[in-house]
PDB file of N, CA and C in Angstrom:
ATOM      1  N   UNK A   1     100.479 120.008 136.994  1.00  0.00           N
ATOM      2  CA  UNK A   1     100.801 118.590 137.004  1.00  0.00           C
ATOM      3  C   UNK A   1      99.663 117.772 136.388  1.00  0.00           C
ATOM      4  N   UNK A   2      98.396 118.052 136.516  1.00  0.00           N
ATOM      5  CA  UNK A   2      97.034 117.269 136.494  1.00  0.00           C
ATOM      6  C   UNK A   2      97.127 117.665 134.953  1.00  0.00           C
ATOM      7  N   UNK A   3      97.249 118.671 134.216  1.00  0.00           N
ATOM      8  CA  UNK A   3      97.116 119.451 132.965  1.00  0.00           C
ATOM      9  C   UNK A   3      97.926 118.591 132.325  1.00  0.00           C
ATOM     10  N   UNK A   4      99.088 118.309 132.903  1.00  0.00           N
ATOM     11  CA  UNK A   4     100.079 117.883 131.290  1.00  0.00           C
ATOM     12  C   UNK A   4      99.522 116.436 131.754  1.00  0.00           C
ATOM     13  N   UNK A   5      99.240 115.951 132.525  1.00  0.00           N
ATOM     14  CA  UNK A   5      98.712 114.189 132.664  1.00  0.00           C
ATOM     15  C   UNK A   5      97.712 114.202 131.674  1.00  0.00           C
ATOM     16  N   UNK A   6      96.731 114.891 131.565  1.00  0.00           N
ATOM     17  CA  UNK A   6      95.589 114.755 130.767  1.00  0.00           C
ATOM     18  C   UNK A   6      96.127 114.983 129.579  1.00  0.00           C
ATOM     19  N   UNK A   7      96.850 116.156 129.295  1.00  0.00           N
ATOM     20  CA  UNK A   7      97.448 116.398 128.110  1.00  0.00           C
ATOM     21  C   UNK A   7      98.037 115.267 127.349  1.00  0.00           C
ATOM     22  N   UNK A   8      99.018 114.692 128.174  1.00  0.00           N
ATOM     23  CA  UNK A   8      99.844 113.626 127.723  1.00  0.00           C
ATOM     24  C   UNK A   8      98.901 112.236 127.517  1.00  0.00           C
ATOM     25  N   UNK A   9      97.663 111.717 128.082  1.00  0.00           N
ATOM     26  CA  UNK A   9      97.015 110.987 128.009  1.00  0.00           C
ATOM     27  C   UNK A   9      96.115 111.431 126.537  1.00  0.00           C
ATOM     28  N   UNK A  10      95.657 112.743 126.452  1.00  0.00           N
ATOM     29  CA  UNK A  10      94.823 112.875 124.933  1.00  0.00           C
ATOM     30  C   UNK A  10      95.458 112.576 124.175  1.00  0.00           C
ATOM     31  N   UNK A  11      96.924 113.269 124.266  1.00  0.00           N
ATOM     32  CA  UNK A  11      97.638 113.484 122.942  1.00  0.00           C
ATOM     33  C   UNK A  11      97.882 111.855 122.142  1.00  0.00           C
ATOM     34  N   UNK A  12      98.040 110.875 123.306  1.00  0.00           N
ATOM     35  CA  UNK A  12      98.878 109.369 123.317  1.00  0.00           C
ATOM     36  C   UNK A  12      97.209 108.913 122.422  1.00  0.00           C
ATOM     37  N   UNK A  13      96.187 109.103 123.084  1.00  0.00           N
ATOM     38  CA  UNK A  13      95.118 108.740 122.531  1.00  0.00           C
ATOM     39  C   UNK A  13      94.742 109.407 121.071  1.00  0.00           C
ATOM     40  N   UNK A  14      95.180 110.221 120.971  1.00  0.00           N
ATOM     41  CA  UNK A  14      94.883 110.905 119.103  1.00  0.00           C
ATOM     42  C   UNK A  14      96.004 110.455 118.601  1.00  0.00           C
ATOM     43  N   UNK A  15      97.304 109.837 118.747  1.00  0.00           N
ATOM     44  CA  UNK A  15      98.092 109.657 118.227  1.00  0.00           C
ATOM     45  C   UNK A  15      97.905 107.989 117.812  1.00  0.00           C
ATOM     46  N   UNK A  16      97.301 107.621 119.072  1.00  0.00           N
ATOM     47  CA  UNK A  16      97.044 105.856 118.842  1.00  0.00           C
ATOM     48  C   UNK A  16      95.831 106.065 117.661  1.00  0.00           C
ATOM     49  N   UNK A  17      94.799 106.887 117.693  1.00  0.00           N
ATOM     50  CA  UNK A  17      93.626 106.502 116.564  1.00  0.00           C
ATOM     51  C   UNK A  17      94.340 107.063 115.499  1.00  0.00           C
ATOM     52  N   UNK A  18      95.451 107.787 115.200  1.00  0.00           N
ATOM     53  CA  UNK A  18      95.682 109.000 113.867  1.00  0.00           C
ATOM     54  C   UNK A  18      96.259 107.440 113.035  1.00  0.00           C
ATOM     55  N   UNK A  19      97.549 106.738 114.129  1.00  0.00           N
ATOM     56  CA  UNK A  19      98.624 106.029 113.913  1.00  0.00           C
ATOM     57  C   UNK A  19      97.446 104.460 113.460  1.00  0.00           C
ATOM     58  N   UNK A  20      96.851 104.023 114.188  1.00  0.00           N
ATOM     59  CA  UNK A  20      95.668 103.083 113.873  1.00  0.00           C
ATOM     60  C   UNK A  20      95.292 102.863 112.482  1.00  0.00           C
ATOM     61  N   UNK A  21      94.187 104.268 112.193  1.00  0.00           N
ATOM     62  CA  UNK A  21      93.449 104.542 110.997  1.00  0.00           C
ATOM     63  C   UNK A  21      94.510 104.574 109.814  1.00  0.00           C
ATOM     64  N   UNK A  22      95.630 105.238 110.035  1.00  0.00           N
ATOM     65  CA  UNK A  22      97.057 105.123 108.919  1.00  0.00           C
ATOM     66  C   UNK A  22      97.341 103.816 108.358  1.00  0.00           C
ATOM     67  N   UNK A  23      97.451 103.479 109.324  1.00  0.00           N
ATOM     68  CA  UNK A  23      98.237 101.655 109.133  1.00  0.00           C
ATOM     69  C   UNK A  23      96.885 100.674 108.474  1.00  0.00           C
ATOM     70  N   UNK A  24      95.425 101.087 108.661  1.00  0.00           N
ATOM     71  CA  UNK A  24      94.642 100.484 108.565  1.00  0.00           C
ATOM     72  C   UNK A  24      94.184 100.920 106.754  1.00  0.00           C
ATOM     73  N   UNK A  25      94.367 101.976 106.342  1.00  0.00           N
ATOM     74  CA  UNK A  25      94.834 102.567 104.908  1.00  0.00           C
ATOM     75  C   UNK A  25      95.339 102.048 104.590  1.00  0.00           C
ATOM     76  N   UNK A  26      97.186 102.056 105.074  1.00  0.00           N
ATOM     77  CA  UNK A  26      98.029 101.345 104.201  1.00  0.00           C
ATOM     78  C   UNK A  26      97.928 100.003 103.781  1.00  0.00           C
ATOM     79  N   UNK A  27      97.723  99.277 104.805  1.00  0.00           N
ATOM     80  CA  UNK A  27      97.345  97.674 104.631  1.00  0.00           C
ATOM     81  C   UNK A  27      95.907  97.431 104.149  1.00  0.00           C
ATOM     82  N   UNK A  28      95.577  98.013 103.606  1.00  0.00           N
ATOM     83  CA  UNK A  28      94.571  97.659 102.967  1.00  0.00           C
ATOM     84  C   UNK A  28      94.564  98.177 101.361  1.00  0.00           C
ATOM     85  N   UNK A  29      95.602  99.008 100.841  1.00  0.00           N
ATOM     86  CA  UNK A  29      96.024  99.561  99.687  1.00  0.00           C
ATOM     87  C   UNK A  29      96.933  98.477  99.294  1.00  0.00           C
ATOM     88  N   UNK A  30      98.019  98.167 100.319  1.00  0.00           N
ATOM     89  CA  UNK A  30      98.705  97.021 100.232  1.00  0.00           C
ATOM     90  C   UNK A  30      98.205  95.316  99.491  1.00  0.00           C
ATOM     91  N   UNK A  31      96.921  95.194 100.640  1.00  0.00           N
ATOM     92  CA  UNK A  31      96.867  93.946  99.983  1.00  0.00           C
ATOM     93  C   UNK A  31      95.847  94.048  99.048  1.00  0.00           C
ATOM     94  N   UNK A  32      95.089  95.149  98.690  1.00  0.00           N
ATOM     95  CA  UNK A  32      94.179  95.649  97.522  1.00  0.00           C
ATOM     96  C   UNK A  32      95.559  95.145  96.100  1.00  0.00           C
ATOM     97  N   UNK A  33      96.183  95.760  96.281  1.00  0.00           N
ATOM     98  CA  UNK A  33      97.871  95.898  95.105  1.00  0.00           C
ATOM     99  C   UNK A  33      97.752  93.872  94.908  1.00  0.00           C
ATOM    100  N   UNK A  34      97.841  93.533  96.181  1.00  0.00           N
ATOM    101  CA  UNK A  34      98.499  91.697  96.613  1.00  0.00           C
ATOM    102  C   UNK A  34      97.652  90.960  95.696  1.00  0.00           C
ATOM    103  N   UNK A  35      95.982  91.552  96.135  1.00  0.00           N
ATOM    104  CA  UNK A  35      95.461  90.748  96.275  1.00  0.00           C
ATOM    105  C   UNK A  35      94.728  90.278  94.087  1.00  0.00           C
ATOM    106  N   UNK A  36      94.990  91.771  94.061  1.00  0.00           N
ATOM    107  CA  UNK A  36      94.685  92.090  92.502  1.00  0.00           C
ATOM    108  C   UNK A  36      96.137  91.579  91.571  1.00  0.00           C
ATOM    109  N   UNK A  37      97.232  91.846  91.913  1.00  0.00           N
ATOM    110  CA  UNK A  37      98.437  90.886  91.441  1.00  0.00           C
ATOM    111  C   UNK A  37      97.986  89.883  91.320  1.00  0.00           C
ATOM    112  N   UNK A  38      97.836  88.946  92.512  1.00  0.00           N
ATOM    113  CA  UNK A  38      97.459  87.264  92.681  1.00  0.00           C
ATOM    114  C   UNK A  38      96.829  87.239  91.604  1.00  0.00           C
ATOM    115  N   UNK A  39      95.786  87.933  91.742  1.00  0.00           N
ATOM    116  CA  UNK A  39      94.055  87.354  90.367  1.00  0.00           C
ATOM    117  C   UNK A  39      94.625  87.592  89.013  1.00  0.00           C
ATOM    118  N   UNK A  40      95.569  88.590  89.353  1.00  0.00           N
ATOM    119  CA  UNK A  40      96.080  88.584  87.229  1.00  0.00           C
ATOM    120  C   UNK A  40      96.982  87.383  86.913  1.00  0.00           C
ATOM    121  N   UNK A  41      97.657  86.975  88.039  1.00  0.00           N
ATOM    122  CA  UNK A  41      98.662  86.028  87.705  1.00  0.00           C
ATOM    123  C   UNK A  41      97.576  84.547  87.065  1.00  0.00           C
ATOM    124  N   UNK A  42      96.842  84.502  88.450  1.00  0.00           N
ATOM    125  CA  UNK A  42      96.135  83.063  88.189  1.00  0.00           C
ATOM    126  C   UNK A  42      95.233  83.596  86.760  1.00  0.00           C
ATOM    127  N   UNK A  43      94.313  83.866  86.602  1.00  0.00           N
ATOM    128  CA  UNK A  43      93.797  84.127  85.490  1.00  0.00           C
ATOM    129  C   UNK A  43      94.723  84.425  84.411  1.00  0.00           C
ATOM    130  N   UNK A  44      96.281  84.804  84.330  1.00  0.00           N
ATOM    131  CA  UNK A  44      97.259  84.298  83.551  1.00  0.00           C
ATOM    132  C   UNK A  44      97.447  83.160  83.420  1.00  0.00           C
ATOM    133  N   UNK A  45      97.363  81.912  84.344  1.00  0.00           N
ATOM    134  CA  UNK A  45      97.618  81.337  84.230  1.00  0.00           C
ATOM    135  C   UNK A  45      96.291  80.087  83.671  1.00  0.00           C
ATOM    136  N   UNK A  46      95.600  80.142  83.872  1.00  0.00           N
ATOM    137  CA  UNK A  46      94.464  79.639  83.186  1.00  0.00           C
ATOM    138  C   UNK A  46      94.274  80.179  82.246  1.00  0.00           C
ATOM    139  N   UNK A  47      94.232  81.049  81.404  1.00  0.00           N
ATOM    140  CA  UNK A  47      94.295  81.348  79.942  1.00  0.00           C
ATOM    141  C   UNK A  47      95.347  80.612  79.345  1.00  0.00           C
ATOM    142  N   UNK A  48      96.197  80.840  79.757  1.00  0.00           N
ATOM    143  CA  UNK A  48      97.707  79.720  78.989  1.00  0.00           C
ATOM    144  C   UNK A  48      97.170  78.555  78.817  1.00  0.00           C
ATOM    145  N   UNK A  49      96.666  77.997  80.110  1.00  0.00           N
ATOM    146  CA  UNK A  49      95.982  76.654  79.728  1.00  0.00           C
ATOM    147  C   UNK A  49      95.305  76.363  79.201  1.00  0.00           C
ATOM    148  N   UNK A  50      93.974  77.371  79.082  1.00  0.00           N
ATOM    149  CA  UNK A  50      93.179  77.230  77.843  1.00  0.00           C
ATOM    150  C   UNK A  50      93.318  77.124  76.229  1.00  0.00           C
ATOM    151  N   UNK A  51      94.388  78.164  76.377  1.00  0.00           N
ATOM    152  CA  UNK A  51      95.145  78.329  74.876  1.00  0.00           C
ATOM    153  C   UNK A  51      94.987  77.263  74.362  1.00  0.00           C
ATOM    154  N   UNK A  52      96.252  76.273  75.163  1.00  0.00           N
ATOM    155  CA  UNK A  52      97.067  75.201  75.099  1.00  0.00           C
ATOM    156  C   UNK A  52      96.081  73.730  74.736  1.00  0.00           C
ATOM    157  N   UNK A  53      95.061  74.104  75.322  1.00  0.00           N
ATOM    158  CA  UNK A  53      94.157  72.780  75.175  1.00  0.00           C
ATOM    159  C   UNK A  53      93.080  73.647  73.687  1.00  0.00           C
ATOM    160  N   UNK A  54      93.215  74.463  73.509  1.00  0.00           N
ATOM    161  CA  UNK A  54      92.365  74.993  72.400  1.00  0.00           C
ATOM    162  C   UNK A  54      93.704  74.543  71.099  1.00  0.00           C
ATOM    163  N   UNK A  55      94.292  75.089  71.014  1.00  0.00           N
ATOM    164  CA  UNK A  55      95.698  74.634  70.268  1.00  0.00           C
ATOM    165  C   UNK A  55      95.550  72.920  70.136  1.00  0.00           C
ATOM    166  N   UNK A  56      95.429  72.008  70.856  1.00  0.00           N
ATOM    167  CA  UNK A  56      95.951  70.721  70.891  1.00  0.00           C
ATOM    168  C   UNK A  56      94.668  70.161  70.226  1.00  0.00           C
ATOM    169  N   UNK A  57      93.272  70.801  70.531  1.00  0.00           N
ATOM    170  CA  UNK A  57      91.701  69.914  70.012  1.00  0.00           C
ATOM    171  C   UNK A  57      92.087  70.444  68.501  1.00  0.00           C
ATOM    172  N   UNK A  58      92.275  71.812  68.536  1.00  0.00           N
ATOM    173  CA  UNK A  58      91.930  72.293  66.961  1.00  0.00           C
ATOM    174  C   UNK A  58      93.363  72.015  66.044  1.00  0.00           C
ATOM    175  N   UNK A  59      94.590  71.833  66.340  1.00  0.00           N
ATOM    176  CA  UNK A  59      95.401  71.482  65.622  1.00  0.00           C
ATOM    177  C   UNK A  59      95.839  70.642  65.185  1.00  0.00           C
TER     178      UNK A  59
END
């Protein structure tokens, strides 16, 4: 009885750090992906603008 309590208490505890450290990977690959999207967009989008005002002085 005492055996599978402990048992069942390690196992819940390696499963909470396995399940933890996983999720703490993924979301961080995740918003690594988010966060590097965002910066290409905006820096897309300030180049356009630059263009645009380089285009309008010099043309």
């Amino acid at each position: 009885m005492f055996l599978s309590f402990y048992l069942f208490i390690f196992l819940s505890f390696y499963l909470f750090i396995f399940l933890s450290f996983y999720l703490f990977i993924f979301l961080s690959f995740y918003l690594f992906i988010f966060l590097s999207f965002y910066l290409v967009i905006l820096t897309a989008i300030k180049l356009i603008h630059i263009i645009e005002n380089f285009i309008n002085v010099n043309f």
